[in-house]
Protein backbone atom coordinates (compact mmCIF):
# COMPACT_ATOMS: atom_id res chain seq x y z
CA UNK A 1 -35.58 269.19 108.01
CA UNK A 2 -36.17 267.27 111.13
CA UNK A 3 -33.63 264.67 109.34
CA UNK A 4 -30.61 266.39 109.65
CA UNK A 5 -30.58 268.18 113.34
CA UNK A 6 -26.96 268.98 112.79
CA UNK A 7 -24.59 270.49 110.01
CA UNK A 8 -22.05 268.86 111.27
CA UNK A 9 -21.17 265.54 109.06
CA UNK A 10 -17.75 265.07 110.59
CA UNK A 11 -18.51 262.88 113.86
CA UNK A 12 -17.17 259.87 114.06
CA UNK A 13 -19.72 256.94 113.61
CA UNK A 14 -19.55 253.63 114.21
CA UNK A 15 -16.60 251.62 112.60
CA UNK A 16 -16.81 249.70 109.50
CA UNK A 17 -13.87 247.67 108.28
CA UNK A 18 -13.13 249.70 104.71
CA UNK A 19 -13.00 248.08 101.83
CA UNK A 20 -12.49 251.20 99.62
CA UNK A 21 -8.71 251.32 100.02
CA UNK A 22 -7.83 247.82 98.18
CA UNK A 23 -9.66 248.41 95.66
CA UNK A 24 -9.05 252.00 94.92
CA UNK A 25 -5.11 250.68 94.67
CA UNK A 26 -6.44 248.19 92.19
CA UNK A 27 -8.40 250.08 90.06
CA UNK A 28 -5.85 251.63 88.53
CA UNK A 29 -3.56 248.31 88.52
CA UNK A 30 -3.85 247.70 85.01
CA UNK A 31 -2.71 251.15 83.83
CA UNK A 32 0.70 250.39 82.94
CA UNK A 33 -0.36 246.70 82.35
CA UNK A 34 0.87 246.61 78.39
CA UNK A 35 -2.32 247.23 76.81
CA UNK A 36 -2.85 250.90 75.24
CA UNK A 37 -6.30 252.50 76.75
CA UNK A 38 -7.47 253.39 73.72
CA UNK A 39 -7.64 249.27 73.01
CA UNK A 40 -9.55 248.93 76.28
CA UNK A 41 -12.04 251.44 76.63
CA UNK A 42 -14.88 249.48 75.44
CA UNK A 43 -14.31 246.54 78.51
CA UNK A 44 -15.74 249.25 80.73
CA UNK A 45 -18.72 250.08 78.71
CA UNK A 46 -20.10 246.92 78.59
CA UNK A 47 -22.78 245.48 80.60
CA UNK A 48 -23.73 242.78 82.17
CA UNK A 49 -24.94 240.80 79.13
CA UNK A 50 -21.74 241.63 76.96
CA UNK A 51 -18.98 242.00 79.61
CA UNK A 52 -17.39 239.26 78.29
CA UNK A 53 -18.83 238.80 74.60
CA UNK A 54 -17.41 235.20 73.81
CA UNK A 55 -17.37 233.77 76.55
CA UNK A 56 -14.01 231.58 77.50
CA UNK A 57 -14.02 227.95 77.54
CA UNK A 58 -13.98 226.06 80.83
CA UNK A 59 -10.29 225.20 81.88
CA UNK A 60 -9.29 221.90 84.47
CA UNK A 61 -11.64 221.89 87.01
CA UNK A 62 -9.57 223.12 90.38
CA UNK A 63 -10.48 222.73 94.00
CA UNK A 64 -11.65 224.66 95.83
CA UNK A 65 -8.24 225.39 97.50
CA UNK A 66 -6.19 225.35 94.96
CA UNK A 67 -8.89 227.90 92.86
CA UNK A 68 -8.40 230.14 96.49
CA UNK A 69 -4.85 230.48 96.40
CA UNK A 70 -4.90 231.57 93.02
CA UNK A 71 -6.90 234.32 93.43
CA UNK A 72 -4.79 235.29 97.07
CA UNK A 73 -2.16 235.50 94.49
CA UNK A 74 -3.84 237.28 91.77
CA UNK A 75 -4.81 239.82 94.48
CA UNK A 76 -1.66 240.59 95.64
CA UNK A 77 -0.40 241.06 92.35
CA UNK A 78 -2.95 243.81 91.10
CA UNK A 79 -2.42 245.52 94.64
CA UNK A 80 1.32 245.57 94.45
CA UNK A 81 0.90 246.98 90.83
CA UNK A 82 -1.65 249.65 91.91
CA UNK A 83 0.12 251.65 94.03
CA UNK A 84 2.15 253.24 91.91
CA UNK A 85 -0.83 254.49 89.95
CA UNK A 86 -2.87 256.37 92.78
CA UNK A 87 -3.02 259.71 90.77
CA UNK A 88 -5.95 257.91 88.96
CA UNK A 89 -8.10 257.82 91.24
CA UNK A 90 -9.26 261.27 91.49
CA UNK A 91 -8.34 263.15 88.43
CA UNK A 92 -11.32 262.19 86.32
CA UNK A 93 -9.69 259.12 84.61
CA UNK A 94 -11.38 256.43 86.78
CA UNK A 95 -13.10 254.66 83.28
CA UNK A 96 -9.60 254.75 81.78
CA UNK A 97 -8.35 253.00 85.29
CA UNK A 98 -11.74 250.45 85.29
CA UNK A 99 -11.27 249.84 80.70
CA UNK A 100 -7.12 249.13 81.70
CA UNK A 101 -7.85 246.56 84.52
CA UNK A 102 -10.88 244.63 82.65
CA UNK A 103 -8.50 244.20 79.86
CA UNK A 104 -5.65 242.78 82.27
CA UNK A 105 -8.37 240.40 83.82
CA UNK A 106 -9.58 239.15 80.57
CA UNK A 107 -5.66 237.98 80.01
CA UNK A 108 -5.63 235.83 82.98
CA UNK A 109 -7.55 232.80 83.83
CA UNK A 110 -10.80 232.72 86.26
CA UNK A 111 -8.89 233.34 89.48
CA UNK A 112 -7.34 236.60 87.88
CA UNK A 113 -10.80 237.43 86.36
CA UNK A 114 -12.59 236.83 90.24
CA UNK A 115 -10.01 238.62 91.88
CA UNK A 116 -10.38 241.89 89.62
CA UNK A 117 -14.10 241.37 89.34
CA UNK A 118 -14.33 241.61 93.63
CA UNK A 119 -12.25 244.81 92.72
CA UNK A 120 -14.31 246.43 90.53
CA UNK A 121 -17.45 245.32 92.76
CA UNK A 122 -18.64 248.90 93.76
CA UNK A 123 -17.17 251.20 90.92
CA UNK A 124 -17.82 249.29 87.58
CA UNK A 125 -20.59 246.61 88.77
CA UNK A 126 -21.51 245.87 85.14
CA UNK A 127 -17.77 245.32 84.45
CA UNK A 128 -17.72 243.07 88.21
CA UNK A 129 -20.08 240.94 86.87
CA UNK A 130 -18.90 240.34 83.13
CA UNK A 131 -15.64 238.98 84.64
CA UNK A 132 -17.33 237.33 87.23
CA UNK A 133 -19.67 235.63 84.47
CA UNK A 134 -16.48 234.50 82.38
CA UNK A 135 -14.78 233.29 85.43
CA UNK A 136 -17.76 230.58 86.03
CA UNK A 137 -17.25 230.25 82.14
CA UNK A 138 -13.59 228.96 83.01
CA UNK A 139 -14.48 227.17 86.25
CA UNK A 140 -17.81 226.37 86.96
CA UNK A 141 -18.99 225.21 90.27
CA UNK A 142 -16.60 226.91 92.16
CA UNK A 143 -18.74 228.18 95.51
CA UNK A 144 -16.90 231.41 95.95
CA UNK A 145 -18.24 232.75 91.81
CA UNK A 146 -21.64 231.07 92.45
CA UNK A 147 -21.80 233.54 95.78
CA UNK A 148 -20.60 236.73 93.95
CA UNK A 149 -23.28 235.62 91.16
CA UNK A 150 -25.69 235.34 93.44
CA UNK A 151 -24.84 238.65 94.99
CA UNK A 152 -24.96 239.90 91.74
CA UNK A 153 -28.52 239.42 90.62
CA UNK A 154 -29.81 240.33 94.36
CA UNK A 155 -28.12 243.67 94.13
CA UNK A 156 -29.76 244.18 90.13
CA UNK A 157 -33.08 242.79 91.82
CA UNK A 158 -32.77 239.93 89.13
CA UNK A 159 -34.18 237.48 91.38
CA UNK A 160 -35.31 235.08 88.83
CA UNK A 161 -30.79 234.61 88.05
CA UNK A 162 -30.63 234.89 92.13
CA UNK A 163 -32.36 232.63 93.78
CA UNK A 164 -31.31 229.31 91.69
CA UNK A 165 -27.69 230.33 92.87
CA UNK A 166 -28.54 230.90 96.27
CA UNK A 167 -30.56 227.23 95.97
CA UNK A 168 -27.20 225.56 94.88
CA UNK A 169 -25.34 227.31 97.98
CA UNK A 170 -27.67 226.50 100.45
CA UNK A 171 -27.50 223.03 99.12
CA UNK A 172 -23.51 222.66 98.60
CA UNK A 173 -20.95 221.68 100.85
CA UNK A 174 -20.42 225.23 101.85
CA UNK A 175 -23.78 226.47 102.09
CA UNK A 176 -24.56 230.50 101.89
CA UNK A 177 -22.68 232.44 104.55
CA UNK A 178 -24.23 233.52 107.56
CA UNK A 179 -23.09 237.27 106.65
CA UNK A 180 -25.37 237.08 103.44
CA UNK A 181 -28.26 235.56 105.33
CA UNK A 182 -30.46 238.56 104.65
CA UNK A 183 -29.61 239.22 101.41
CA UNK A 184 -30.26 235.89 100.39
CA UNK A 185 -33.72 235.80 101.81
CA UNK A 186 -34.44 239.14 100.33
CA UNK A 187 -35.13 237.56 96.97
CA UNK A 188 -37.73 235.34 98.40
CA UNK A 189 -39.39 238.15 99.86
CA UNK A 190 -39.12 240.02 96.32
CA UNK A 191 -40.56 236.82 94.92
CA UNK A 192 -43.60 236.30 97.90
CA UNK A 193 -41.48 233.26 98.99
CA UNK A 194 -42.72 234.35 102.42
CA UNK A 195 -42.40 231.05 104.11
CA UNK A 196 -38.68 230.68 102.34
CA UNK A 197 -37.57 233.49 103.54
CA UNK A 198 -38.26 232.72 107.04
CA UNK A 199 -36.39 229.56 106.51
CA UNK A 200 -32.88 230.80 105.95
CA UNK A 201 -32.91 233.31 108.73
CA UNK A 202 -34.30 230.58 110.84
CA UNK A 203 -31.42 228.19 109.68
CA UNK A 204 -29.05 230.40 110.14
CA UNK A 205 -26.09 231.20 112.32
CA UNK A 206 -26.04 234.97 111.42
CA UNK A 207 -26.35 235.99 115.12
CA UNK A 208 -22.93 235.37 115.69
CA UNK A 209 -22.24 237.20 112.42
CA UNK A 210 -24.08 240.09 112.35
CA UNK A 211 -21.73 242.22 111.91
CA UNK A 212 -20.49 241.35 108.38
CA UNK A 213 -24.53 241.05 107.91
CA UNK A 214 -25.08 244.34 108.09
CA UNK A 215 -22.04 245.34 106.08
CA UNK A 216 -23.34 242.66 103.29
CA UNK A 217 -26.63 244.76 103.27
CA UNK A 218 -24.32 247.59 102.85
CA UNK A 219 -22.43 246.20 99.93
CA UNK A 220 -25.13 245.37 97.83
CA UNK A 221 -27.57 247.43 98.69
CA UNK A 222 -24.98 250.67 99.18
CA UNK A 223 -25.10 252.10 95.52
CA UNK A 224 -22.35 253.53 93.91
CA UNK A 225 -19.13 254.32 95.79
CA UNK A 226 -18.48 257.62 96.18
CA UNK A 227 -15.53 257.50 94.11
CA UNK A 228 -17.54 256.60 91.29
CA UNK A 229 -19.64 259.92 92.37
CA UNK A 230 -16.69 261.65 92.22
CA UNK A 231 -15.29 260.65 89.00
CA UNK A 232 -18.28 261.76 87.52
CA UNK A 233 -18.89 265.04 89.09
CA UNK A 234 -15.12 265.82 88.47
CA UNK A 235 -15.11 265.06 84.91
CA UNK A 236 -18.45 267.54 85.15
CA UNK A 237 -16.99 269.63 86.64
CA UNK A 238 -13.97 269.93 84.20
CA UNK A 239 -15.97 270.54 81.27
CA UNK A 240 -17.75 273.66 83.35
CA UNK A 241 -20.41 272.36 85.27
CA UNK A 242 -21.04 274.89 88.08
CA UNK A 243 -23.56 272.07 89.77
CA UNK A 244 -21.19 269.53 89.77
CA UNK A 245 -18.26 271.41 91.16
CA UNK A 246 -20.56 272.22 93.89
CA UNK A 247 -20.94 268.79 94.22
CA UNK A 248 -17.85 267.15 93.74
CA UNK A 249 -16.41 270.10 96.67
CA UNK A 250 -19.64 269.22 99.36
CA UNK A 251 -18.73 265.43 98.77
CA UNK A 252 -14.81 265.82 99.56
CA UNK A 253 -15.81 266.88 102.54
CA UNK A 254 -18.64 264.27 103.19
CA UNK A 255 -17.08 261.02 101.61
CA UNK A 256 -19.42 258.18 103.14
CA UNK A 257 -17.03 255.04 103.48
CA UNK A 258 -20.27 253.47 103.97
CA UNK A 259 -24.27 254.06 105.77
CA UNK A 260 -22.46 255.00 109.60
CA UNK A 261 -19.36 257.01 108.24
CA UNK A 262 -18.38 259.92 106.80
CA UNK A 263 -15.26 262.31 107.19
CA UNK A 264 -13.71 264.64 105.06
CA UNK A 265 -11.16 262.67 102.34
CA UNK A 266 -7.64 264.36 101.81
CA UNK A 267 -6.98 263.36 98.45
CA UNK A 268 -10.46 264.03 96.90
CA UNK A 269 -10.61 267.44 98.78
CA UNK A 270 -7.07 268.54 97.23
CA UNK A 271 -8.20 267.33 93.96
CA UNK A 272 -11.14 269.55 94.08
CA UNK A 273 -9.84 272.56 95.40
CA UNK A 274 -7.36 272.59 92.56
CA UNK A 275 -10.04 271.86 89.82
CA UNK A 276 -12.32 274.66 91.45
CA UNK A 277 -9.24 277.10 90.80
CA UNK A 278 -8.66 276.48 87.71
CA UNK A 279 -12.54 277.07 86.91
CA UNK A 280 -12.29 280.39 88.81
CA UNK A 281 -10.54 283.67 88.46
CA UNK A 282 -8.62 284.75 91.23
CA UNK A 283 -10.58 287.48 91.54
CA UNK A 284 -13.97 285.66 91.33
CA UNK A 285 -15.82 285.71 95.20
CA UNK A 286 -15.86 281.97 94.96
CA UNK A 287 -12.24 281.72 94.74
CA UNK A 288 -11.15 284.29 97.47
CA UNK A 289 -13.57 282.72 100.12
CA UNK A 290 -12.71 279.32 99.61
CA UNK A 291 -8.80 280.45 99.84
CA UNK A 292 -9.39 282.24 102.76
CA UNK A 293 -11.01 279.29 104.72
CA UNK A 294 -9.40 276.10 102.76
CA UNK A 295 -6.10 276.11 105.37
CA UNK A 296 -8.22 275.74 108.66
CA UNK A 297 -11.20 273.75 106.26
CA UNK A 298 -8.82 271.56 105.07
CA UNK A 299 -6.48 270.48 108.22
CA UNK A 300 -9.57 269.24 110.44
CA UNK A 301 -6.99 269.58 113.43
CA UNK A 302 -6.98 273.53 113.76
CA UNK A 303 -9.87 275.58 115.75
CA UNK A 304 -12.73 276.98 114.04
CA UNK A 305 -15.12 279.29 114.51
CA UNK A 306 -17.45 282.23 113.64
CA UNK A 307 -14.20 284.51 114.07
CA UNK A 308 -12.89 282.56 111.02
CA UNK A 309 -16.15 282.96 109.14
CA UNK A 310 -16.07 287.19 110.73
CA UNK A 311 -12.00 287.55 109.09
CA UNK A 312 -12.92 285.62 105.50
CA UNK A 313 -15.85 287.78 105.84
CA UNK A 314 -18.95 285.66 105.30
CA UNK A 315 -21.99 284.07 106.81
CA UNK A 316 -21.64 286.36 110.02
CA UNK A 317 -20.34 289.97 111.03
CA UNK A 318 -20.26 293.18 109.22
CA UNK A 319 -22.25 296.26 110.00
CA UNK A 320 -25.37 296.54 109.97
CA UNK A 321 -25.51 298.60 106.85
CA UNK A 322 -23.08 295.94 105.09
CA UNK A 323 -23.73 292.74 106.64
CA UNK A 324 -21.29 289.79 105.15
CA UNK A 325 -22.71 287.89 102.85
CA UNK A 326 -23.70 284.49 102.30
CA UNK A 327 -20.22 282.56 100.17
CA UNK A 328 -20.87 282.97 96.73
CA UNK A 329 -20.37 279.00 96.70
CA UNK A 330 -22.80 277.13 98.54
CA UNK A 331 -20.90 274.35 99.36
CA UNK A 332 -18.57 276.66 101.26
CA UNK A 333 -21.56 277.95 102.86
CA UNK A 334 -22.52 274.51 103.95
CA UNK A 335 -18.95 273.23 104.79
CA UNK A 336 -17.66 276.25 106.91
CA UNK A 337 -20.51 277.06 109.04
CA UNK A 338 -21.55 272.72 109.79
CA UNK A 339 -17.77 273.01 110.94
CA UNK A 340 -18.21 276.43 112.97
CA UNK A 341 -21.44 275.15 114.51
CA UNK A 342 -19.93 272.13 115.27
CA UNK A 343 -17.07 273.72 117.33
CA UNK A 344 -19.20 276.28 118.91
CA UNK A 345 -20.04 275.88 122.61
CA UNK A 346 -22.92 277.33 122.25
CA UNK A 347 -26.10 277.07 119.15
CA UNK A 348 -25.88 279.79 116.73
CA UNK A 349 -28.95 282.36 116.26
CA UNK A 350 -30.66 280.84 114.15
CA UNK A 351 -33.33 282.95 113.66
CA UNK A 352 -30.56 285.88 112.89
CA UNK A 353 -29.02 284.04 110.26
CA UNK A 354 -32.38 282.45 108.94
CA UNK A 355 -33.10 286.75 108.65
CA UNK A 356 -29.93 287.38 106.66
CA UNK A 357 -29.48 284.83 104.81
CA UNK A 358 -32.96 282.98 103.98
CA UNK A 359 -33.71 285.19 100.85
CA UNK A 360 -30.35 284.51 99.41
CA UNK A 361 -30.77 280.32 100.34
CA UNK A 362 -34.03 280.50 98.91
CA UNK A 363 -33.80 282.07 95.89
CA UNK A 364 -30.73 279.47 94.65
CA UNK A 365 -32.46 276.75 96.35
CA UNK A 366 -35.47 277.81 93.47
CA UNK A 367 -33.71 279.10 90.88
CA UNK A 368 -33.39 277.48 87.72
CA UNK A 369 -30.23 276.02 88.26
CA UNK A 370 -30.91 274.68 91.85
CA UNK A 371 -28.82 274.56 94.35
CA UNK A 372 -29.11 271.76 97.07
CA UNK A 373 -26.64 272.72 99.59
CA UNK A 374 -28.23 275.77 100.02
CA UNK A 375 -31.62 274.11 100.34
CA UNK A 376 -29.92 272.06 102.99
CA UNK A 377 -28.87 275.23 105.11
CA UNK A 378 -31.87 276.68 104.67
CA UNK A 379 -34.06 273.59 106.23
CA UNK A 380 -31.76 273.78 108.76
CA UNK A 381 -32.05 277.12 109.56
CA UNK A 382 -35.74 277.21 109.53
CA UNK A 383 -35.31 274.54 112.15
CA UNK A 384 -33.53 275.66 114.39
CA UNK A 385 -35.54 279.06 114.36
CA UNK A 386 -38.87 277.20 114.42
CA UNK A 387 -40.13 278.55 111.38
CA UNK A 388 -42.65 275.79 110.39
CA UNK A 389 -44.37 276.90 107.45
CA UNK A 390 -41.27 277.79 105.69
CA UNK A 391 -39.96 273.77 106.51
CA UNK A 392 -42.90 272.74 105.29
CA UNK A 393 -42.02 274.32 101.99
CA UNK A 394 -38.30 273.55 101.76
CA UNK A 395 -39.46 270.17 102.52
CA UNK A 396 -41.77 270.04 100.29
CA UNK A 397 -39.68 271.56 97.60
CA UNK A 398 -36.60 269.13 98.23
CA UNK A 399 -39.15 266.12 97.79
CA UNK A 400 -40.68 266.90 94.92
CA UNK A 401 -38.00 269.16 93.13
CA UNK A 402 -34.79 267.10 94.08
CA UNK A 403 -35.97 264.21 94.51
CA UNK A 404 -33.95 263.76 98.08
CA UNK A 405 -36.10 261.31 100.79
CA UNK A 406 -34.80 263.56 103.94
CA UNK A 407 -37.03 266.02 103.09
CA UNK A 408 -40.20 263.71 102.54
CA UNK A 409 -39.06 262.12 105.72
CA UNK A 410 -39.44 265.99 107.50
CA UNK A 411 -43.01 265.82 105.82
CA UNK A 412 -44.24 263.44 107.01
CA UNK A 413 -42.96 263.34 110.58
CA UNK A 414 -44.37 266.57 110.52
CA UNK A 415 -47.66 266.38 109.32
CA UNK A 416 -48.48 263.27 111.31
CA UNK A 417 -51.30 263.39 113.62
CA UNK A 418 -50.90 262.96 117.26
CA UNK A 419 -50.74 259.09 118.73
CA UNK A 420 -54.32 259.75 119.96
CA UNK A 421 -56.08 261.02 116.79
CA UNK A 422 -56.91 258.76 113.18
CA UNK A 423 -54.90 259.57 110.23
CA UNK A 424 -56.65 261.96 107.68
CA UNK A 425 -57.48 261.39 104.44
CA UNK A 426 -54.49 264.02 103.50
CA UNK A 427 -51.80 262.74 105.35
CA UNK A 428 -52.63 259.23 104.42
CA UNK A 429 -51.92 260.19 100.59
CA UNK A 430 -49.33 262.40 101.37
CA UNK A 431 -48.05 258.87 102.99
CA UNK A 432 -48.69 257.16 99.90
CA UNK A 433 -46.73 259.23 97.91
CA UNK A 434 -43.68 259.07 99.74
CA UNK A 435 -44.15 254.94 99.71
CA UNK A 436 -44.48 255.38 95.99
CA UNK A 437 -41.88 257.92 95.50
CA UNK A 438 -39.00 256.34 97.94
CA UNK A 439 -40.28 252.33 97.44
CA UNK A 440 -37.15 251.50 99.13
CA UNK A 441 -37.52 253.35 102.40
CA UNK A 442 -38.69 251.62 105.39
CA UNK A 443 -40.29 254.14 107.32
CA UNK A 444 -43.34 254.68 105.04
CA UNK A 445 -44.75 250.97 104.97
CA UNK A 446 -44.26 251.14 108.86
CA UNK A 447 -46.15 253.79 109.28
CA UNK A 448 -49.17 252.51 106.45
CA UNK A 449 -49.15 249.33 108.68
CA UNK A 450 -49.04 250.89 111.85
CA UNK A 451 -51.66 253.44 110.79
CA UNK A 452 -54.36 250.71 110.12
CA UNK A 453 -54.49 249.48 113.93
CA UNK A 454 -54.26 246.17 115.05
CA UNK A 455 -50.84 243.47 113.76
CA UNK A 456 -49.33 244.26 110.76
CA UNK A 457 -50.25 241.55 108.31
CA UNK A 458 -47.61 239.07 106.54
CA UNK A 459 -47.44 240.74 103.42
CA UNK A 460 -47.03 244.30 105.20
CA UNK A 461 -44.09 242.88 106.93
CA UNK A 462 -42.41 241.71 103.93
CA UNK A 463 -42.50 245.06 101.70
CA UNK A 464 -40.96 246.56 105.63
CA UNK A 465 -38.59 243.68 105.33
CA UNK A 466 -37.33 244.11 102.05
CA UNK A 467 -36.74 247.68 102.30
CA UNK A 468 -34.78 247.51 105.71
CA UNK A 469 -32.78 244.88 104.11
CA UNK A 470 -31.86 247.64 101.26
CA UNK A 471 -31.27 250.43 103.74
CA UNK A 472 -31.29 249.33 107.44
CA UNK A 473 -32.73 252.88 108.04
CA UNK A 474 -34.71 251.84 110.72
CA UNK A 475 -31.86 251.75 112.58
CA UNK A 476 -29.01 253.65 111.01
CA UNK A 477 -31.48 256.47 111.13
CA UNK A 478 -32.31 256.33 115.00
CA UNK A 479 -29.14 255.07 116.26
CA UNK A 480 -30.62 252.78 118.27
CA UNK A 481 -31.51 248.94 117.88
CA UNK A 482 -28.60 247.29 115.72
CA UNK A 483 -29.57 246.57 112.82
CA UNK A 484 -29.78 242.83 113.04
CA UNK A 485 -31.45 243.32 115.79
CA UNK A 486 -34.61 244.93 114.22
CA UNK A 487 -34.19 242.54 111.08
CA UNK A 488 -34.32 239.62 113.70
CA UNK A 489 -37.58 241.23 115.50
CA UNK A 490 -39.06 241.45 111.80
CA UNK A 491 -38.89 238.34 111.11
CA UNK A 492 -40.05 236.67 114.54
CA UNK A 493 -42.82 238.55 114.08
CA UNK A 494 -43.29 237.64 110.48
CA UNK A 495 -42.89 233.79 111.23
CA UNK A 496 -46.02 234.68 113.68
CA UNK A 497 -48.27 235.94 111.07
CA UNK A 498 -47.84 233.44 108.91
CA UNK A 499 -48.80 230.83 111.74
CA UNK A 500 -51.71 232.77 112.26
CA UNK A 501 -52.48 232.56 108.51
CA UNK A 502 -51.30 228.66 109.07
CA UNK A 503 -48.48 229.10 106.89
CA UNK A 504 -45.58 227.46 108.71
CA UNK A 505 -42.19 228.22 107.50
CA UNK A 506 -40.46 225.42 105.33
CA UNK A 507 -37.32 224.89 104.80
């Protein structure tokens, strides 16, 4: 698939100031915190509307310093705590971790509750906001709760919660942060506020912050963290899932710290290796091929190549009358040879390797189980031989069957007409249904827009605007124009329609 021109997931990207590491170390604060887990494990179960079931009476209104160093110290605290308790984070036990520090919060005031809520922002967001909602309980008014409220609702798409609390920022002494500037006019968007939208990027000083911007679009918009992924597929795995151990070994090596980088993760690749042996024999294919390769896989700072792939016996060499075979796991397959072609000087043969090993990608790729990573390598392949028609059908099978938007992307980039001939009635439904299918994607509302001739109109601009805002895929995708940048151009040239449709932006 035309989205994914290289195996190799290991490049640096562009930098991103992580936020997992504090509050992995704080997730599993609260472990040895006094309370027994099996008293806590309902905290983490609980939404959004029953985080904090009676909610706590408000305490002495503080300032807003004075509320600020509280939570600086409240911080610290469940940071210092955590580290003693990093075995939690990747052994299947992160609910246990989340249940623990929910029930430490809800024994402090509102600073300790904000402080752990920020914490649990990406891994237990229904948890986040409970403690969020009972720290405005304790203190209301403070700026810093109203703005992780506000952040809140925008990430559920609540807008009819957001937006009030983004009115009482923009009003208060504070007003909302330039780094949240397009999250906060997202909601008017969502809400055809077209005109009010415009006004807060207008007013706003995010061009000297756009930066954090795009990280903000990240951090609501991002989903869950990949060590809430993880979790998941671990404990999956544990109880025998072949899927998710497939899963759970492809993502230690692809760990996404956020939308511009990945790299393999030391801890949650050692964690999976030793849960994948203890799911396979010793003498199972699986296990012998992944032992072979894990010492160069796993220290990123040794050479590899195809000779490593010819002496584990895989993926290439052989004789012709016993060829090796494709890894028995496909997430080996997918690891070891995006490494290989990676390091390679040269391209592989990919029409060689499309010849021996396409029947084998397909039919897991098909079969009832399914089998993504080997759908992956076999897009790939089919790429980089040119074999079109069998693209069309991998792409057409990881839309439709897996529900993954790279391959729709392939699709359609493939099946659109040339920049001199109309759109046909076929591709402009297979556009549709990608629009439909992937509502958050950018790229298909573009092309609708574009597709009609002439300016895009007002309300095309803000269904393009408020998926960008989601994703930024317009530019993460091309590596181009920053992302504020193309927000910024989207909304000049929305502020233009509406004066054409004698709308001018209010504030």
């Amino acid at each position: 698939m035309s989205a994914r021109r290289d195996l190799d997931k290991h490049t640096p990207r562009r930098s991103h100031r992580p936020v997992a590491p504090t509050l992995l170390l704080a997730l599993a604060a609260a472990v040895c915190s006094g309370g027994s887990p099996a008293a806590a494990t309902g905290a983490a179960a609980r939404d959004s509307g029953t985080a904090a079931s009676v909610m706590p009476q408000a305490t002495m209104r503080l300032s807003n310093e004075a509320f600020l160093a509280q939570v600086g110290a409240e911080s610290q605290a469940a940071d210092d705590f955590g580290r003693r308790h990093l075995p939690l984070q990747f052994s299947g036990r992160l609910d246990q971790a989340v249940a623990e520090l929910v029930a430490y919060a809800e024994r402090g005031g509102a600073a300790r509750r904000f402080a752990i809520g920020n914490m649990l922002w990406a891994m237990a967001p229904d948890a986040s906001l409970g403690l969020h909602r009972s720290a405005d309980a304790l203190q209301p008014e403070q700026p810093e709760i109203l703005f992780e409220l506000a952040l809140h609702y925008t990430r559920k798409d609540d807008c009819a919660a957001a937006l009030p609390l983004w009115a009482r920022l923009r009003a208060g002494p504070i007003g909302i942060p330039a780094t949240a500037t397009y999250v906060a006019a997202y909601c008017h968007l969502v809400r055809g506020d077209l005109r009010g939208a415009v006004a807060i990027v207008r007013d706003s000083d995010v061009d000297s912050h756009h930066v954090g911007a795009e990280k903000m679009s990240y951090e609501v918009f991002g989903g869950p963290s990949e060590l809430s992924l993880f979790d998941r597929d671990y404990r999956q795995a544990a109880g025998g899932d072949r899927a998710a151990l497939e899963r759970l070994l492809a993502r230690s090596f692809d760990w996404h710290g956020d939308w511009w980088n990945a790299a393999p993760q030391a801890s949650a690749q050692d964690a999976a290796i030793a849960l994948a042996r203890t799911q396979w024999s010793p003498r199972q294919r699986e296990r012998q091929e992944w032992d072979c390769l894990w010492p160069k896989l796993r220290d990123g700072a040794q050479a590899f190549g195809y000779d490593d792939l010819e002496r584990c016996r895989v993926i290439v060499g052989g004789h012709p009358s016993s060829a090796h075979p494709y890894p028995a796991s496909s997430a080996l397959g997918w690891v070891a040879l995006g490494r290989a072609v990676a390091r390679a000087a040269q391209p592989p043969d990919f029409a060689a390797l499309l010849a021996r090993h396409g029947d084998t990608l397909r039919e897991r790729a098909v079969g009832v189980a399914g089998d993504l990573q080997a759908l992956r390598v076999l897009a790939y392949l089919q790429q980089g031989a040119g074999d079109a028609a069998g693209l069309a059908a991998s792409d057409e099978l990881g839309w439709k069957r897996y529900r993954e938007e790279a391959f729709a992307r392939s699709r359609i980039e493939r099946a659109r007409p040339a920049a001199d001939a109309a759109p046909d009635p076929a591709y402009r439904a297979l556009l549709a249904q990608a629009a439909q299918d992937f509502p958050h994607d950018p790229l298909y509302p573009l092309l609708q827009a574009s597709d009609g001739g002439g300016d895009p109109s007002a309300a095309d601009l803000a269904r393009i605007l408020q998926a960008e805002t989601r994703t930024l895929d317009l530019s993460v995708r091309s590596g181009g124009l920053r992302s504020h940048s193309q927000l910024k151009a989207l909304y000049r040239l929305l502020d233009t329609a509406l004066e054409k449709a004698g709308a001018r932006p209010g504030g």
